[in-house]
Protein backbone atom coordinates (compact mmCIF):
# COMPACT_ATOMS: atom_id res chain seq x y z
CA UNK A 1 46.66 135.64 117.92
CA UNK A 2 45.31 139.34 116.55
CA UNK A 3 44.99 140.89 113.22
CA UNK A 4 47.78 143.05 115.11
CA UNK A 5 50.09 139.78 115.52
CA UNK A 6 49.54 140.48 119.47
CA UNK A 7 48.30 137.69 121.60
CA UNK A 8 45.28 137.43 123.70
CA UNK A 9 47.08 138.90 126.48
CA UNK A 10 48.31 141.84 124.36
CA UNK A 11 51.78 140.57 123.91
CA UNK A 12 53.89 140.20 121.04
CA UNK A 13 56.08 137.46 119.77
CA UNK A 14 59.60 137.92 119.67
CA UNK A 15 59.83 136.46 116.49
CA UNK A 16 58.14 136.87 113.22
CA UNK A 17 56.10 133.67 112.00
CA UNK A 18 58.62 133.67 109.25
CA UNK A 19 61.60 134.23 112.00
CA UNK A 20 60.11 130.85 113.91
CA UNK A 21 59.89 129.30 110.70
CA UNK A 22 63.66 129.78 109.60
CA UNK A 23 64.57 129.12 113.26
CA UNK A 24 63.14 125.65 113.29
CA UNK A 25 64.43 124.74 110.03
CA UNK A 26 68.39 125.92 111.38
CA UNK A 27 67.78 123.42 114.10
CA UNK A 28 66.65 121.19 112.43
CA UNK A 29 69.97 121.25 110.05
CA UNK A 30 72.01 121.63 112.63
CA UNK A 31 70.07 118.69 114.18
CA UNK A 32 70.44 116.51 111.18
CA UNK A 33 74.11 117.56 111.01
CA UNK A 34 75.18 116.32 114.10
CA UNK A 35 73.49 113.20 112.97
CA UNK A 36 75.28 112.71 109.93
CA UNK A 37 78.88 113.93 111.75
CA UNK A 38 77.88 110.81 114.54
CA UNK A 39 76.92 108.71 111.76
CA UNK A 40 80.55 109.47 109.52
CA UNK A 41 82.29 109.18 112.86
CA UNK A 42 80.61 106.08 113.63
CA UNK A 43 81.80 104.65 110.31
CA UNK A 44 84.81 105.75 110.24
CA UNK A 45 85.50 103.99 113.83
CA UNK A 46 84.37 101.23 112.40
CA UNK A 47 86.33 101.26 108.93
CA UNK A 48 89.49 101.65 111.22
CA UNK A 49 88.20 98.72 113.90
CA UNK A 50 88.18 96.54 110.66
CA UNK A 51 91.40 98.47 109.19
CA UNK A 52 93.30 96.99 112.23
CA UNK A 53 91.27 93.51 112.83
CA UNK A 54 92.87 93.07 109.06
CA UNK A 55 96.08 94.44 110.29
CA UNK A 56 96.06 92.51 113.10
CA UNK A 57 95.48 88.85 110.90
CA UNK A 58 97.53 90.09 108.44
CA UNK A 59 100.24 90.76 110.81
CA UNK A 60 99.69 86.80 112.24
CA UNK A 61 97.55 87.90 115.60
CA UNK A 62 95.48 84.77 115.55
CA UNK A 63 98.71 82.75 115.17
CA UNK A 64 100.01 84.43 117.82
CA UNK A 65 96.99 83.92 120.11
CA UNK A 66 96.48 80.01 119.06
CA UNK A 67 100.10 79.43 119.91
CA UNK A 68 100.20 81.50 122.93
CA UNK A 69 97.04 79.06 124.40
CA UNK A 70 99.11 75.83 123.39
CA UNK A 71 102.23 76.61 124.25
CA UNK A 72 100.96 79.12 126.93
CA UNK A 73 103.06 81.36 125.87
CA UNK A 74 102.69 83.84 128.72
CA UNK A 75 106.14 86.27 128.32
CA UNK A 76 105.16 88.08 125.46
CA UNK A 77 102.39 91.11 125.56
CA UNK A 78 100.34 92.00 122.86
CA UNK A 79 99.76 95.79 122.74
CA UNK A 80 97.36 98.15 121.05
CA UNK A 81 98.66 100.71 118.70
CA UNK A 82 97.11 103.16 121.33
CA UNK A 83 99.07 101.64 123.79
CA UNK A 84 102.09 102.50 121.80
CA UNK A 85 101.43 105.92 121.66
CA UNK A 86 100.84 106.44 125.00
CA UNK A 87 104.00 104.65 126.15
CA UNK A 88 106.29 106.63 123.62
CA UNK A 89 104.16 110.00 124.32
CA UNK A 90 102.78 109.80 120.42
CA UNK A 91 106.40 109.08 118.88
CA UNK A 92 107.94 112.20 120.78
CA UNK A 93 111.06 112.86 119.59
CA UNK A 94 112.54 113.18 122.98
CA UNK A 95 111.81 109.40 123.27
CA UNK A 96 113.91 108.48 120.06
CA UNK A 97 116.81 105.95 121.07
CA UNK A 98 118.45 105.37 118.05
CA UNK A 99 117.37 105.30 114.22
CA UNK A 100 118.74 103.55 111.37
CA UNK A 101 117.82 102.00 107.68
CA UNK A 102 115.53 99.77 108.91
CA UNK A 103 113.65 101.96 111.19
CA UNK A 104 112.83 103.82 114.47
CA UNK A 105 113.38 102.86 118.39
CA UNK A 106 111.88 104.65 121.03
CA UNK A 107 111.83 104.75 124.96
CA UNK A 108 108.71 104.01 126.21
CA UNK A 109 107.19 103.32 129.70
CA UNK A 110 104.27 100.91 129.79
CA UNK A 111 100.80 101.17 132.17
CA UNK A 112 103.06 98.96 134.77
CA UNK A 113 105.77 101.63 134.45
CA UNK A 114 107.90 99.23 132.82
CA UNK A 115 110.32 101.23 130.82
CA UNK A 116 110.22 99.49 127.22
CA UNK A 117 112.56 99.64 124.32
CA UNK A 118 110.04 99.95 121.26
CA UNK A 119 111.41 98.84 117.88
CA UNK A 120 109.18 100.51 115.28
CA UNK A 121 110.34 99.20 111.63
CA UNK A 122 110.03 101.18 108.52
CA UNK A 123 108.37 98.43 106.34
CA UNK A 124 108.23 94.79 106.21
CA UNK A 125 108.75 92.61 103.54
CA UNK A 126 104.61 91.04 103.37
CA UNK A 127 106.46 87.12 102.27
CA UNK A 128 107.74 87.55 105.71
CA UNK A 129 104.87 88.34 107.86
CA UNK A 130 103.60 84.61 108.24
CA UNK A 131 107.64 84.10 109.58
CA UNK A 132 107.27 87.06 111.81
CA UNK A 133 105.19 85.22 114.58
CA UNK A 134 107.22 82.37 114.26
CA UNK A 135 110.07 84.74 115.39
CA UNK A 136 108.12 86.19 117.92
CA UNK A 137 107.44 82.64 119.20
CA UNK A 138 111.05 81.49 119.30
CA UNK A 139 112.13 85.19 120.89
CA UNK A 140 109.87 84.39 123.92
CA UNK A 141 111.26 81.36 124.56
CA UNK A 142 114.61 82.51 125.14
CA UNK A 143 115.95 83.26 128.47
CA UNK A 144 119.64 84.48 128.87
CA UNK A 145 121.08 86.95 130.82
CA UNK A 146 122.68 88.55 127.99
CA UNK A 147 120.45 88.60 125.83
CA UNK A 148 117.63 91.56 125.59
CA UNK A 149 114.08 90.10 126.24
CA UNK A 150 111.15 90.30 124.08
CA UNK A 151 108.58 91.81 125.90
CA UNK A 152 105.62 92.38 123.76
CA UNK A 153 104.64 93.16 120.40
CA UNK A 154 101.90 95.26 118.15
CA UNK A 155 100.24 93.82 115.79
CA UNK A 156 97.53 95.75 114.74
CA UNK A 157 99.29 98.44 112.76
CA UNK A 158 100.71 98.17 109.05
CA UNK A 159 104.43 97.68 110.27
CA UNK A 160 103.90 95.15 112.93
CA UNK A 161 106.28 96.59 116.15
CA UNK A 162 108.84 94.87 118.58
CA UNK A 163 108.76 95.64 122.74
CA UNK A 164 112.14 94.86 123.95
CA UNK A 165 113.34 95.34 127.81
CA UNK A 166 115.14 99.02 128.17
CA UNK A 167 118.83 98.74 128.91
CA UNK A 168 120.02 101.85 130.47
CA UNK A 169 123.74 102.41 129.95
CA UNK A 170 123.85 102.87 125.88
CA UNK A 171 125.72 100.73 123.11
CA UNK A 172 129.35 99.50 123.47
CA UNK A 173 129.93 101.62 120.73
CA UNK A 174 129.46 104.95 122.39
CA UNK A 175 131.45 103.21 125.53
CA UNK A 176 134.53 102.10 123.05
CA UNK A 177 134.42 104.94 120.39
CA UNK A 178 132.21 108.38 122.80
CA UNK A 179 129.48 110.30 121.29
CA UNK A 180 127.30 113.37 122.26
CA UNK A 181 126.38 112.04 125.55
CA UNK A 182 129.66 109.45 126.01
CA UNK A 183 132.98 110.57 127.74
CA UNK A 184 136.37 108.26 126.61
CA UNK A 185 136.87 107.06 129.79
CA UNK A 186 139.76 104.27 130.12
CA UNK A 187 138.58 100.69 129.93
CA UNK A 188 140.07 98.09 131.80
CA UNK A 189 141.41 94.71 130.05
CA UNK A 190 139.29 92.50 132.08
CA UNK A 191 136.43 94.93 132.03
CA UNK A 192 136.74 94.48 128.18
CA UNK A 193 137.34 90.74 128.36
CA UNK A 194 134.08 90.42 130.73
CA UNK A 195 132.05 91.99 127.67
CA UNK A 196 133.22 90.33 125.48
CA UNK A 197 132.86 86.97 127.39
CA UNK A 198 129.49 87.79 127.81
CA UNK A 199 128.18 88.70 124.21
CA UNK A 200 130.13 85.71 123.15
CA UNK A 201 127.85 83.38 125.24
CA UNK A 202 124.82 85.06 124.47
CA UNK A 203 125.38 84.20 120.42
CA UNK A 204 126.53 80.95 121.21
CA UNK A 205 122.94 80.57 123.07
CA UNK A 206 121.28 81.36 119.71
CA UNK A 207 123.32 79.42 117.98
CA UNK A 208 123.19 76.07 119.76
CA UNK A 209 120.68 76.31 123.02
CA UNK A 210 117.67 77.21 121.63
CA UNK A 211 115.09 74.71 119.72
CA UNK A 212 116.46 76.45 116.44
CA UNK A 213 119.51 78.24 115.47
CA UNK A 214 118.92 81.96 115.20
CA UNK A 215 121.13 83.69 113.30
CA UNK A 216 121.58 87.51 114.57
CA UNK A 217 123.02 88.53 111.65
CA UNK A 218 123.84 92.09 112.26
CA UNK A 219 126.64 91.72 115.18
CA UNK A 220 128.46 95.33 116.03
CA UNK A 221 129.30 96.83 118.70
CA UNK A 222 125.66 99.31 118.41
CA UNK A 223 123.99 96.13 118.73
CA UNK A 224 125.44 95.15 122.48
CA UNK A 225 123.89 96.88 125.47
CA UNK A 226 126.00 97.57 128.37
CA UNK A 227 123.57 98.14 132.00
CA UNK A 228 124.48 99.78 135.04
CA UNK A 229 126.98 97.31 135.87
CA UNK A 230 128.71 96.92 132.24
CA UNK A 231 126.98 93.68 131.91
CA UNK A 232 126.83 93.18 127.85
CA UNK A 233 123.47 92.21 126.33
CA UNK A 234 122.91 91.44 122.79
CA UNK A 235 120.53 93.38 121.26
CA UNK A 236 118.36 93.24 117.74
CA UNK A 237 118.78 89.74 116.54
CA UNK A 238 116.18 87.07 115.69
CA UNK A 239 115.16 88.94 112.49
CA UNK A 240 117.42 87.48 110.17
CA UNK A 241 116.60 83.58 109.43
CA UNK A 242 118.95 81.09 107.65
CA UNK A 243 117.80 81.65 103.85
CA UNK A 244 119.17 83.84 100.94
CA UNK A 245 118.42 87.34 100.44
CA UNK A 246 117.36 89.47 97.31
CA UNK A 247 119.23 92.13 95.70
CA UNK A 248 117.47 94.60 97.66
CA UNK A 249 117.84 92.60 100.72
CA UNK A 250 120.83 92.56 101.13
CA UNK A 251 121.66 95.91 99.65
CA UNK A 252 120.09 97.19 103.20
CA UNK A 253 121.97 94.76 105.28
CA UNK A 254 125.28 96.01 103.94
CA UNK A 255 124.43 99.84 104.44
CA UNK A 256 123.82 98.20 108.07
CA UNK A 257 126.94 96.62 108.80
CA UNK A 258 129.40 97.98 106.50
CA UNK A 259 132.98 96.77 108.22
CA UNK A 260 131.37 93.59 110.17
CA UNK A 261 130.02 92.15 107.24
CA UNK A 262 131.02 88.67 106.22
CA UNK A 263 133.61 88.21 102.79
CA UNK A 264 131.66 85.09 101.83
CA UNK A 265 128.18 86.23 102.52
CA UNK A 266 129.21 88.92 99.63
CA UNK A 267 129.46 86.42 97.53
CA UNK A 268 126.67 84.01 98.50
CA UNK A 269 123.94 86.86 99.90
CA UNK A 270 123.92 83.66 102.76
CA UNK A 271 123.77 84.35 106.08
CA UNK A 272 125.06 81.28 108.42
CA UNK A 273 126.40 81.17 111.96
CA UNK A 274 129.87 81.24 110.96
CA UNK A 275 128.63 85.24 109.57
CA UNK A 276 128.13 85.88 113.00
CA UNK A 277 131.42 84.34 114.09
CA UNK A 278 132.79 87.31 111.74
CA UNK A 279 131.39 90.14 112.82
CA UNK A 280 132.17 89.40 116.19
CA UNK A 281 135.71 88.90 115.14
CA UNK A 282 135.25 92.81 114.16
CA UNK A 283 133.48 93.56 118.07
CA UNK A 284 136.97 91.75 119.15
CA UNK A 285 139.37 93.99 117.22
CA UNK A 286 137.14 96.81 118.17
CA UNK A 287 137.81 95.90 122.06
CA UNK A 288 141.48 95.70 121.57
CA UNK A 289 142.31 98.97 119.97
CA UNK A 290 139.03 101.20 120.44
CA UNK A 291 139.00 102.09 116.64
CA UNK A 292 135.56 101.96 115.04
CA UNK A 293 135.11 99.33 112.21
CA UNK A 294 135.62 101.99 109.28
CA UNK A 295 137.99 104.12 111.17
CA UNK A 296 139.93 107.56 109.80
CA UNK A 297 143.54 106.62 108.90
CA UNK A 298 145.73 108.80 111.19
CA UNK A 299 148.00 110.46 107.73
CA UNK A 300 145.22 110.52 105.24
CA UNK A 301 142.07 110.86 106.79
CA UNK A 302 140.68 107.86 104.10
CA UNK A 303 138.12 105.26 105.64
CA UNK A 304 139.81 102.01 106.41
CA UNK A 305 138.52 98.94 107.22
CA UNK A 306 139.68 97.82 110.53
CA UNK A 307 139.49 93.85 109.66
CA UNK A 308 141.74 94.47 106.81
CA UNK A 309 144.18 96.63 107.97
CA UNK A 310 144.59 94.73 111.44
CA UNK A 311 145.42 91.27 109.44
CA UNK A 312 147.40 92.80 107.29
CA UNK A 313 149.42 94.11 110.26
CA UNK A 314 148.97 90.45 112.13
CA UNK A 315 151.09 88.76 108.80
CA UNK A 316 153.74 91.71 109.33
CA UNK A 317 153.91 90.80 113.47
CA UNK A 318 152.94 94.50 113.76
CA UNK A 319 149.42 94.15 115.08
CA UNK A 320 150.27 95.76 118.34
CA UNK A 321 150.81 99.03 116.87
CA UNK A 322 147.43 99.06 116.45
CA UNK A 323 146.27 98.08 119.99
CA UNK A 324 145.01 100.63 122.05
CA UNK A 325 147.66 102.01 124.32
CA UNK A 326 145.85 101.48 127.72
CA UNK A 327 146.16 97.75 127.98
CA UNK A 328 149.46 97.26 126.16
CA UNK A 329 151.10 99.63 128.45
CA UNK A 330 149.83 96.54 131.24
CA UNK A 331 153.02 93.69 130.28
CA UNK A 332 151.39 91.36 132.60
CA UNK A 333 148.27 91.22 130.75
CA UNK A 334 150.59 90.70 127.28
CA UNK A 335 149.76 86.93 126.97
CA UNK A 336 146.46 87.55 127.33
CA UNK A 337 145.95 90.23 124.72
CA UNK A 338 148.33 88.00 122.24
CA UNK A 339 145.78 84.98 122.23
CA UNK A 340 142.85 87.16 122.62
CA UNK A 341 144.82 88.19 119.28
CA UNK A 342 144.95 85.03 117.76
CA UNK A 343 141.13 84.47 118.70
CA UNK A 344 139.73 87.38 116.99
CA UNK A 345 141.99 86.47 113.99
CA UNK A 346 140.98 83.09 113.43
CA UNK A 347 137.54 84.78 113.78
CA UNK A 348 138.11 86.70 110.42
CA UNK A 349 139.51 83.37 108.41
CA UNK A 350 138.47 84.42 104.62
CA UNK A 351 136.89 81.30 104.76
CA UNK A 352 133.57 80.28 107.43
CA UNK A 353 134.57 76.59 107.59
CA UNK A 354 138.11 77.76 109.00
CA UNK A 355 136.35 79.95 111.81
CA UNK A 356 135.25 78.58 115.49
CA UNK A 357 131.76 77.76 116.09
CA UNK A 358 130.68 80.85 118.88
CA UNK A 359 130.50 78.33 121.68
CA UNK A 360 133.94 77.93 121.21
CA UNK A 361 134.86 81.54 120.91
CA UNK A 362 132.91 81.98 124.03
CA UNK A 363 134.91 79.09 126.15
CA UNK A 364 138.11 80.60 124.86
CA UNK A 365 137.07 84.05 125.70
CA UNK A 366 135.82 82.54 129.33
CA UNK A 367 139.13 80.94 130.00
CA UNK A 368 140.99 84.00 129.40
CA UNK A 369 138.92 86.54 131.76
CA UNK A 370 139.64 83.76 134.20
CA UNK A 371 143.48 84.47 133.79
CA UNK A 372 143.15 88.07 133.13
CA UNK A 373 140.98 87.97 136.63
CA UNK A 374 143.86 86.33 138.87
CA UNK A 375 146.61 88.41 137.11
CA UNK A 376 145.02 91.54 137.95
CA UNK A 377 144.11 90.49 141.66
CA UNK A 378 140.66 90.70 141.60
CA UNK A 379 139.81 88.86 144.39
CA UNK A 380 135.80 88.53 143.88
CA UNK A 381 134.31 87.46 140.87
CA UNK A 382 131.71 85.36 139.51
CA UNK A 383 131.97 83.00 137.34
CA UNK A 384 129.32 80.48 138.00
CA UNK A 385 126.41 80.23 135.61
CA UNK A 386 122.56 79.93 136.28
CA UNK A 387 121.12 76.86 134.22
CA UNK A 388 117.83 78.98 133.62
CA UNK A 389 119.87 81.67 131.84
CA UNK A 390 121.68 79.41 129.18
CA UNK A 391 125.04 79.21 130.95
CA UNK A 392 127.69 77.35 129.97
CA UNK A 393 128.68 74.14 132.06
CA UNK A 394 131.94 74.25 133.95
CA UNK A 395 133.54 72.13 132.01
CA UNK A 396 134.65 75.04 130.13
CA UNK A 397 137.59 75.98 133.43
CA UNK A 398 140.47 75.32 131.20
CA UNK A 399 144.23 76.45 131.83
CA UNK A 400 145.54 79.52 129.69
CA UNK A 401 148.07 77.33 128.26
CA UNK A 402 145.57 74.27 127.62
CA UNK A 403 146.88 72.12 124.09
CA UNK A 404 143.45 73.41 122.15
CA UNK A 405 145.32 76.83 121.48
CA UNK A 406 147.43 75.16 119.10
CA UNK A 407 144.83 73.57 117.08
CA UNK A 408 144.31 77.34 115.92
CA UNK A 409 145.95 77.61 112.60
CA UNK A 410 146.77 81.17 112.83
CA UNK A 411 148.88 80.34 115.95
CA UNK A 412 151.17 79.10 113.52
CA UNK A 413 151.54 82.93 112.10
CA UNK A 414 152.75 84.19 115.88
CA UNK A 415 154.76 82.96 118.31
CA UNK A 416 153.75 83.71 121.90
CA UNK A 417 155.70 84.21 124.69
């Protein structure tokens, strides 16, 4: 280069010595830059690999995994948290189900297309996490019709979350009581008999089938599915176990199932099957006169319990003021509404040791459909059960009048015709 800052060929940079100098040293920032963003990137990837490896033992994945190889365990997915968010569209709102006190659930659609019911809990108590597995081991061993399968679950995420197979026809509450999206449309007796029939076997599965009693401990009427064909199935059980609560406990459980709720377990904070038996007492009295469990006295607007006010009314022999006009207008189907009565009463005995176990709820509940079947001419019907779906034996074919009716003690408080 010249004295003249021209080349040998009489040209002249386009940039100043200083100019190249400044240039190289931008590059080389911005060089270094991108480095360091790969670099923080790189480590933060990792620091949230690790974040969910711990997640993922914390939450009881190699438990999970061990028991799944023993056991071979082969129902149950485990998904990614990514996975998750794809299925539910990142947590769209649009995909929201239902939400409550205890948390979130979404529809979601898996990489099969499988559409997914995705349970997403608000927290978890961390005594309970080694017990969560176990759950999750028992839940995919159980196969009943009405019952909602376990699908999958995510582990590697603080709140571990619970896949569940979609039901598409909404809650029996919204069929019994309407909503946004739900029409009061009239409900048959035996349509209401066949639900209940069939959410009374599927507790009577966890109670006695399974290889240990699962209490569901949160029975309503938002807790039973109803698909295409109005076949019930129980949803949202399996989390509570047979062991006291806390205070705090149990202070969410009542927000949950305030008008189901067991007397004794008030006292106690003890959740047994004979809770269940309780609450579905409540789902029975629900079915009979379409009034929500905390329903809106008719004069004074006041929140009643429907439990209370219905036995109080069962003592006077004025219950059936309180039925719901559709089926007592049917006086064929009378006797069958008075001991579907007497059923649900004996379900809500103050005491647990006075109530029916649920497999004999369900047998009584069987036995009428039957009746209530025949009486309204149905001619087609099936009541045979599949072996592989926890059905009941047919041993269970009993007459409406059979002796065991009277070994109810609140059939002493009503005499039917």
């Amino acid at each position: 280069m010249r004295s003249d800052g021209t080349t040998d060929f009489g040209c002249r940079p386009l940039h100043t010595r200083a100019e190249q100098l400044a240039i190289g040293l931008s590059v080389s920032a911005t060089v270094m830059i991108c480095l360091a963003c790969f670099l923080v990137m790189q480590l933060q990837r990792k620091r949230h690999k690790k974040e969910k490896d711990e997640y993922f033992k914390q939450n009881g994945g190699l438990m999970l995994y061990d028991e799944m190889m023993s056991r071979q365990v082969d129902t149950v997915r485990i998904l990614t948290e990514n996975e998750i968010r794809i299925a539910t569209d990142n947590y769209n709102e649009d995909q929201v189900l239902g939400c409550g006190g205890h948390g979130m659930v979404y529809k979601g659609t898996l990489d099969d297309n499988r559409e997914v019911a995705i349970k997403k809990s608000k927290v978890i108590n961390d005594d309970c996490r080694d017990e969560f597995v176990n759950e999750i081991i028992i839940l995919s061993q159980i196969n009943h019709r009405n019952i909602v399968r376990l699908l999958g679950c995510c582990l590697d995420i603080d709140v571990p979350m619970l896949v569940y197979e979609f039901v598409s026809n909404g809650t029996l509450y919204e069929f019994l009581h309407g909503g946004a999206d739900h029409m009061m449309l009239p409900i048959p007796l035996d349509l209401r008999l066949k639900i209940a029939t069939q959410s009374a076997e599927a507790l009577a599965y966890l109670h006695s089938s399974t290889s240990r009693t699962i209490l569901h401990g949160d029975v309503k009427s938002a807790n039973i599915l109803l698909d295409d064909q109005r076949n019930a199935k129980v949803a949202d059980f399996g989390a509570s176990a047979l062991k006291s609560m806390d205070e705090s406990d149990f202070i969410m459980l009542v927000q949950g199932t305030l008008g189901y709720l067991d007397p004794e377990s008030f006292i106690s904070h003890l959740l047994t099957d004979k809770s269940d038996v309780y609450s579905f007492g409540v789902v029975l009295l629900e079915l009979m006169t379409r009034k929500r469990a905390l329903y809106a006295d008719d004069s004074s607007e006041e929140k009643r319990s429907l439990a209370h006010s219905f036995l109080l009314m069962f003592h006077k022999n004025k219950h059936q003021r309180m039925l719901d006009s559709e089926i007592v207008d049917d006086a064929a189907a009378m006797l069958v509404i008075e001991k579907l009565t007497v059923l649900a009463v004996h379900c809500l005995s103050a005491r647990g040791d006075d109530r029916p176990t649920m497999k004999e709820v369900a047998e009584r509940l069987r036995v009428l459909w039957r009746h209530q079947m025949h009486a309204s001419g149905v001619a087609k019907y099936d009541f045979e059960f599949d072996s592989n779906h926890g059905g009941s034996p047919s041993s269970v074919d009993l007459p409406l009048d059979e002796t065991k009716d009277r070994s109810l003690e609140t059939c002493k408080l009503v005499q039917l015709s």
